[in-house]
N, C-alpha and C. Protein backbone atom coordinates (compact mmCIF):
# COMPACT_ATOMS: atom_id res chain seq x y z
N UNK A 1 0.85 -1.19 0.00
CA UNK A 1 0.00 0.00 0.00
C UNK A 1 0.88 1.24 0.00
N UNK A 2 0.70 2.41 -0.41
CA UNK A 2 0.81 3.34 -0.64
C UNK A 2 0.42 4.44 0.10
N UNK A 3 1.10 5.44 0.98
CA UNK A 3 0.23 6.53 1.67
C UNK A 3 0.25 7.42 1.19
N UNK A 4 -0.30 8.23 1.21
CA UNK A 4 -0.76 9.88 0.41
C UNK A 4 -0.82 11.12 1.71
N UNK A 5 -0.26 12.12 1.70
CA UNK A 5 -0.64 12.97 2.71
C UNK A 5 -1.94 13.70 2.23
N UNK A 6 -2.79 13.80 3.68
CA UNK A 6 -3.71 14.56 2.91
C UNK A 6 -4.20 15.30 4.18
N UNK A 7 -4.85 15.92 4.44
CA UNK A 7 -5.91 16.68 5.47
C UNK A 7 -7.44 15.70 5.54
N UNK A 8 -6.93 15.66 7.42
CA UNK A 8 -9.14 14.97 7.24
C UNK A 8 -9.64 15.82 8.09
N UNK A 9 -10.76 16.65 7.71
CA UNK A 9 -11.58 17.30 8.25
C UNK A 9 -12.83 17.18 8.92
N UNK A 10 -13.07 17.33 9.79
CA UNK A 10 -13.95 16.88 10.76
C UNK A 10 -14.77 18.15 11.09
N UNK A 11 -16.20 18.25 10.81
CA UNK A 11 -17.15 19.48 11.32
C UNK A 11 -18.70 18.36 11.90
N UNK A 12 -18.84 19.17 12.38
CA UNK A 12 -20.10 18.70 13.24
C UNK A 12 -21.60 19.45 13.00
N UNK A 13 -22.12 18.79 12.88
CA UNK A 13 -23.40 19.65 12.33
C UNK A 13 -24.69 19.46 13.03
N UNK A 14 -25.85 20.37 12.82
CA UNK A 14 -26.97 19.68 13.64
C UNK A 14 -27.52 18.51 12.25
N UNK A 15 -28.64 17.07 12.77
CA UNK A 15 -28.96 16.41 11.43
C UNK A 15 -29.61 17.23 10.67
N UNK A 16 -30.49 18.42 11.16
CA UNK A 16 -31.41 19.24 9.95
C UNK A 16 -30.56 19.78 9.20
N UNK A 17 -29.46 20.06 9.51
CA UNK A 17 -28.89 20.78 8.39
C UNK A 17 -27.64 20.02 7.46
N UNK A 18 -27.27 18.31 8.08
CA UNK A 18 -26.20 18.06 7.26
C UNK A 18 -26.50 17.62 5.59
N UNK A 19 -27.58 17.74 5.05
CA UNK A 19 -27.48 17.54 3.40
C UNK A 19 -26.94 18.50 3.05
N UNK A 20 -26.92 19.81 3.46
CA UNK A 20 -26.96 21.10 3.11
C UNK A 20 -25.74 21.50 3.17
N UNK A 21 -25.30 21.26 4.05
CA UNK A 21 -24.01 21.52 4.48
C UNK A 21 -23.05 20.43 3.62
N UNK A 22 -23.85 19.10 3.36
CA UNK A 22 -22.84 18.22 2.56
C UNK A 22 -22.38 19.03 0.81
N UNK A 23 -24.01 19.18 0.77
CA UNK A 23 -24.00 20.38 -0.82
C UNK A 23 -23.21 21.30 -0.67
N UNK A 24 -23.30 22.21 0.13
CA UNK A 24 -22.35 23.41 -0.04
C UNK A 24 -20.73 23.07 -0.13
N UNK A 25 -20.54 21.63 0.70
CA UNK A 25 -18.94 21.28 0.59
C UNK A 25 -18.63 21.05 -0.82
N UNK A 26 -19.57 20.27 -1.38
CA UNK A 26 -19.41 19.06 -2.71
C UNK A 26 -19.52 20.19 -3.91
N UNK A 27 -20.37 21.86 -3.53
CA UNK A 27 -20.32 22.88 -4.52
C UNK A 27 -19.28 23.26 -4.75
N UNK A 28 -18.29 23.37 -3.89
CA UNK A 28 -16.85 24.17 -3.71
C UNK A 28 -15.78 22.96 -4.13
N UNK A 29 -16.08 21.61 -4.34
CA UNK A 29 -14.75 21.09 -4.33
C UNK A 29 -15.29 19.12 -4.47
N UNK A 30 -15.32 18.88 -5.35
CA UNK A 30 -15.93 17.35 -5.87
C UNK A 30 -15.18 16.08 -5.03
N UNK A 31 -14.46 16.77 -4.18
CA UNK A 31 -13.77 15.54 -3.32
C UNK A 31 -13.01 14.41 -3.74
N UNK A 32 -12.35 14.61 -4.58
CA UNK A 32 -12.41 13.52 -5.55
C UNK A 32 -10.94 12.94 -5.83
N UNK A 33 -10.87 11.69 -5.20
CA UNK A 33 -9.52 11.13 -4.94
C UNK A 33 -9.48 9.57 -5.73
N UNK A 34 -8.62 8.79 -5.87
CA UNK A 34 -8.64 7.38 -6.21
C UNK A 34 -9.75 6.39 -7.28
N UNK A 35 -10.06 7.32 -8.19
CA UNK A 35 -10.90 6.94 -9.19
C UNK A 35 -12.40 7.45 -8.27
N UNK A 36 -12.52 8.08 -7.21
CA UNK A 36 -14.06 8.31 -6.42
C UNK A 36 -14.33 10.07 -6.63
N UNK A 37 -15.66 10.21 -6.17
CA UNK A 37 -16.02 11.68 -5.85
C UNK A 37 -16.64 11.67 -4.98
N UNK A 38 -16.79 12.65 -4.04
CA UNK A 38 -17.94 13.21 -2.92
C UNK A 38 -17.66 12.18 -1.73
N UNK A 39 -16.68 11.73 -1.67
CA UNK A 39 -16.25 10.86 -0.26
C UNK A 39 -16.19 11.50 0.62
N UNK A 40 -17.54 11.25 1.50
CA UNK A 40 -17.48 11.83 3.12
C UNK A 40 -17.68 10.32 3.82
N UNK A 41 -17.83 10.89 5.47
CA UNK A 41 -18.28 9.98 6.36
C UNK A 41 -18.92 10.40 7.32
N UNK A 42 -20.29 9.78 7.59
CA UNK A 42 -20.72 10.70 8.63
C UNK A 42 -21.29 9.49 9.68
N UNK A 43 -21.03 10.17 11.24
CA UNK A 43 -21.54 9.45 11.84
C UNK A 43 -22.92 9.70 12.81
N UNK A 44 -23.27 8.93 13.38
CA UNK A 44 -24.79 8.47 13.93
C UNK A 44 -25.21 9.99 14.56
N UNK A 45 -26.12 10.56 14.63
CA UNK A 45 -26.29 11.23 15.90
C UNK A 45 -25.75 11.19 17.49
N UNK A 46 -25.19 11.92 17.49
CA UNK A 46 -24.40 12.97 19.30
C UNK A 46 -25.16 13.90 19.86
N UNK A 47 -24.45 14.21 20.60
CA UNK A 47 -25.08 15.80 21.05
C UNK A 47 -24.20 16.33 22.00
N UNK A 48 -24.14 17.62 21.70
CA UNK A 48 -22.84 18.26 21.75
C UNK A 48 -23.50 19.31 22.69
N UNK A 49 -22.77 20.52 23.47
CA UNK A 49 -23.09 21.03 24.19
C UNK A 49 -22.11 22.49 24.45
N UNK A 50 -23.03 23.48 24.33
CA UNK A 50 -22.17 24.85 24.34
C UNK A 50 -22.72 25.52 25.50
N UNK A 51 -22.38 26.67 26.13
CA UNK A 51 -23.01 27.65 26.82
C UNK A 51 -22.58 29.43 25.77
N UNK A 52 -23.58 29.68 25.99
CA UNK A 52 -23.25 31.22 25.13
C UNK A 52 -23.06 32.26 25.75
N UNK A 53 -21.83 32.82 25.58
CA UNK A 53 -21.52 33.78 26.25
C UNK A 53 -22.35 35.29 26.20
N UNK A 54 -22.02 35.71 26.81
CA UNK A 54 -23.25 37.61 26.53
C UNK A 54 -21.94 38.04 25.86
N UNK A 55 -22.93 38.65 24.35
CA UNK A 55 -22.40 39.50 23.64
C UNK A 55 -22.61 38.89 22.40
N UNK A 56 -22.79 37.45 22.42
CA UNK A 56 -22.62 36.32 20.99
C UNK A 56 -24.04 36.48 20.60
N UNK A 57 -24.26 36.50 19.42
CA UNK A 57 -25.72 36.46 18.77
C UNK A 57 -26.15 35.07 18.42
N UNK A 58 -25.70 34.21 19.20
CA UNK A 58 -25.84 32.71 18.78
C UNK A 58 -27.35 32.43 17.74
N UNK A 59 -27.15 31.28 16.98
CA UNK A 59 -28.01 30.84 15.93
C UNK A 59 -29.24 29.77 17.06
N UNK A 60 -28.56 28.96 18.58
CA UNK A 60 -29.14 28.51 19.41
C UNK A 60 -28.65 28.75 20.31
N UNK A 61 -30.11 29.24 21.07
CA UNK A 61 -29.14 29.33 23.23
C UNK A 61 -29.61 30.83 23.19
N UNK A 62 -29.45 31.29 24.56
CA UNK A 62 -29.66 32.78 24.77
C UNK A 62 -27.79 32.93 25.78
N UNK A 63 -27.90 34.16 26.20
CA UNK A 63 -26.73 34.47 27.00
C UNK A 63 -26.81 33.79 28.41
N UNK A 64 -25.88 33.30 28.61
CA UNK A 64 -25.58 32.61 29.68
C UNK A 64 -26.77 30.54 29.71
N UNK A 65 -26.99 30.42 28.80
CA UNK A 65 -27.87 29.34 28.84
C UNK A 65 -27.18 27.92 28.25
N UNK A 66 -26.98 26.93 28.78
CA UNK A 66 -26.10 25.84 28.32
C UNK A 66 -26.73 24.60 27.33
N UNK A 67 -26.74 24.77 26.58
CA UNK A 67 -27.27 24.12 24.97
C UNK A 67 -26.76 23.02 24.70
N UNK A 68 -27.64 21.94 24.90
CA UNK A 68 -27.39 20.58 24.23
C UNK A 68 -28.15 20.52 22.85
N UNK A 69 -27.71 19.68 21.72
CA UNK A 69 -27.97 19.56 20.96
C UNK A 69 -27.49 18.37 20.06
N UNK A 70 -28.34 17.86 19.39
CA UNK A 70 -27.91 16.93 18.60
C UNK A 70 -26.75 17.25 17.59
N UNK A 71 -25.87 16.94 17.38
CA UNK A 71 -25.28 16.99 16.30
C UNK A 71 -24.73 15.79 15.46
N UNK A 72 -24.49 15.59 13.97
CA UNK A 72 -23.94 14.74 13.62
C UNK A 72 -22.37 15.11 13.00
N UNK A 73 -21.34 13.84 13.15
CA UNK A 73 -19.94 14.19 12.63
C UNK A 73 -19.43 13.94 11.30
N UNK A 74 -19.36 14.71 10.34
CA UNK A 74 -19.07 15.02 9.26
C UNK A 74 -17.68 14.75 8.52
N UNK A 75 -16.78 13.48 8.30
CA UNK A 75 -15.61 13.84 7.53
C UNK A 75 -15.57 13.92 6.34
N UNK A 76 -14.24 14.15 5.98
CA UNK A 76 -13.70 13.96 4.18
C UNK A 76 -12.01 14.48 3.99
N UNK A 77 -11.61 14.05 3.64
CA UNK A 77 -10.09 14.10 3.22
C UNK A 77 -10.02 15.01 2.07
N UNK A 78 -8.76 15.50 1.75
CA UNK A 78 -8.39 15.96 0.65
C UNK A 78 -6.72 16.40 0.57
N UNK A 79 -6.15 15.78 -0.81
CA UNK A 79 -4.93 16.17 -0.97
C UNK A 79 -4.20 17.20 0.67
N UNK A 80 -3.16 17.29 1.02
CA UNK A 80 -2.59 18.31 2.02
C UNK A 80 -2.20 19.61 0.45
N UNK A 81 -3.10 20.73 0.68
CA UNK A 81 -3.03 21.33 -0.54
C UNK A 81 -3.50 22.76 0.36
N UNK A 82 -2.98 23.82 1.07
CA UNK A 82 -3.18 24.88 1.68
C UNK A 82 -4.23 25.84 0.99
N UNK A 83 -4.19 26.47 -0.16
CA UNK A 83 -4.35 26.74 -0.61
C UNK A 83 -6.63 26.08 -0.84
N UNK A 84 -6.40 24.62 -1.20
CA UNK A 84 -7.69 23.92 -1.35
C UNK A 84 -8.74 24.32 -0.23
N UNK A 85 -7.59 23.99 0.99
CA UNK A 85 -8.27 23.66 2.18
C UNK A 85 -8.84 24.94 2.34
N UNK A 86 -8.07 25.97 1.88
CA UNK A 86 -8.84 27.28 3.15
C UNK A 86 -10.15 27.64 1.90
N UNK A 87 -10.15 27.39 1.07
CA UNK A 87 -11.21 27.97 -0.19
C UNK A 87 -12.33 26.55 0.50
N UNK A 88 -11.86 25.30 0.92
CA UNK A 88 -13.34 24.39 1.47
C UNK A 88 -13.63 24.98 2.48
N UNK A 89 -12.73 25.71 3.69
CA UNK A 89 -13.09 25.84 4.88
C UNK A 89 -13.97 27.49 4.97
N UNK A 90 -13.71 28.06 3.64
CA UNK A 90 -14.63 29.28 4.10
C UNK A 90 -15.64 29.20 3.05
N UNK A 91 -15.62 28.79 2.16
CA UNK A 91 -16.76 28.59 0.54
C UNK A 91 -17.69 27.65 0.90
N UNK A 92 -16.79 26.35 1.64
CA UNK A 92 -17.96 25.38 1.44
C UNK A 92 -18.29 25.05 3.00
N UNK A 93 -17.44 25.38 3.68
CA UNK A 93 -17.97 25.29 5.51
C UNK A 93 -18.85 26.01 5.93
N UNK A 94 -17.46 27.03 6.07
CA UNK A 94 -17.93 27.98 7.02
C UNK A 94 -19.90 29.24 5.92
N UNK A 95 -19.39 29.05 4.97
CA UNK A 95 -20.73 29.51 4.10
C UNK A 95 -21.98 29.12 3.66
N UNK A 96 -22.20 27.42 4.81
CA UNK A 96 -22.98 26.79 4.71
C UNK A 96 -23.71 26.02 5.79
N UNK A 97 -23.38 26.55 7.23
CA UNK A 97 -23.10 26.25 8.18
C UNK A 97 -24.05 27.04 9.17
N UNK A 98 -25.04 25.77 9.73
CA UNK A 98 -26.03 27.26 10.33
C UNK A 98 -25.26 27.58 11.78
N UNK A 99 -24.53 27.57 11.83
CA UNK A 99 -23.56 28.10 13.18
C UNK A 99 -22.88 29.44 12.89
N UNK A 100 -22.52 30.27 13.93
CA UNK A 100 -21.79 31.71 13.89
C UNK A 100 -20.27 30.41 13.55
N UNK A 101 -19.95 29.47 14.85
CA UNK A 101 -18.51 29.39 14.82
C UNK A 101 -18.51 27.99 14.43
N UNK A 102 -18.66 27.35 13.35
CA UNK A 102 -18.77 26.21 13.14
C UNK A 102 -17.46 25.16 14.15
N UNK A 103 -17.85 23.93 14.65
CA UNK A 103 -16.86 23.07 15.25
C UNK A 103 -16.23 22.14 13.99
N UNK A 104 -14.89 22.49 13.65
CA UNK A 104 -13.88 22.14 12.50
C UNK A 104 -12.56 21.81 12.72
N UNK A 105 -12.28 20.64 12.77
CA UNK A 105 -11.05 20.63 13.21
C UNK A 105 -10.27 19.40 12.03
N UNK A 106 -8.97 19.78 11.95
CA UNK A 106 -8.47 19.44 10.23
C UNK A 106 -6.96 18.69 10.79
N UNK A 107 -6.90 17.46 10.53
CA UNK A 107 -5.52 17.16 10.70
C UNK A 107 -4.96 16.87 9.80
N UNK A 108 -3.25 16.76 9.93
CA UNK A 108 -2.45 16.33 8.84
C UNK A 108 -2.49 14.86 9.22
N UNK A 109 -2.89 13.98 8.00
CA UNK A 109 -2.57 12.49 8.39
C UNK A 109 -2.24 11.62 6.62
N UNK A 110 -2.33 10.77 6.68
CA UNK A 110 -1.88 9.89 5.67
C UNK A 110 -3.04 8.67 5.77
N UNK A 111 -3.49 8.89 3.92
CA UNK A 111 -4.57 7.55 4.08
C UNK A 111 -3.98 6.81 2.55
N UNK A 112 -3.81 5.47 3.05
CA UNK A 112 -3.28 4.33 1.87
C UNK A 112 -4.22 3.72 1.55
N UNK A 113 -3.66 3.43 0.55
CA UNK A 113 -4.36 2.46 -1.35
C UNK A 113 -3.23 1.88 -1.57
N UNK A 114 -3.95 1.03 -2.30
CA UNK A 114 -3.21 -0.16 -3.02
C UNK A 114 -2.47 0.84 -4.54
């Protein structure tokens, strides 16, 4: 096998909104590695939990109120390509995302093929 460096990105979403959020990624960038396109992974329903600070105009929660919520976890890889990543992370994330601060977190890792 063969490893490739690439970035895997991880965002979290509520379920009402992850088609939407899958579209807006797949508008900005076809995902498209190893003869495939649109390779994500998402997993089961969570629920995640914020408190909102006073001053934040949060999308859920009031000031000072501690917010559980369902969310589901969202990946997908792509080439390690700086440049790619920040045009997915503000075109197709962060611009599709019913959150002020979307939860995104991107590592450098290596995924092998034959």
């Amino acid at each position: 096998m063969k490893l490739h460096p690439v970035y895997r990105i991880t965002v979290f979403v509520p379920p009402a909104h992850l088609e939407a959020l899958k579209a807006g990624i797949l508008s900005v960038d076809p995902l498209a590695a190893g003869g495939y396109a649109a390779g994500m992974w998402e997993s089961a329903p969570g629920r995640e939990q914020f408190r909102v600070l006073d001053g934040t105009a949060s999308a859920s929660g009031r000031s000072g109120e501690l917010v559980r919520e369902p969310s589901v976890r969202l990946e997908f890889c792509i080439p390690r390509d700086p440049g790619r990543l920040q045009h997915l992370l503000t075109q197709g994330i962060a611009a599709h995302h019913p959150w002020n601060t979307p939860a995104v977190f991107v590592d450098s890792t290596e995924f092998a093929s034959p």
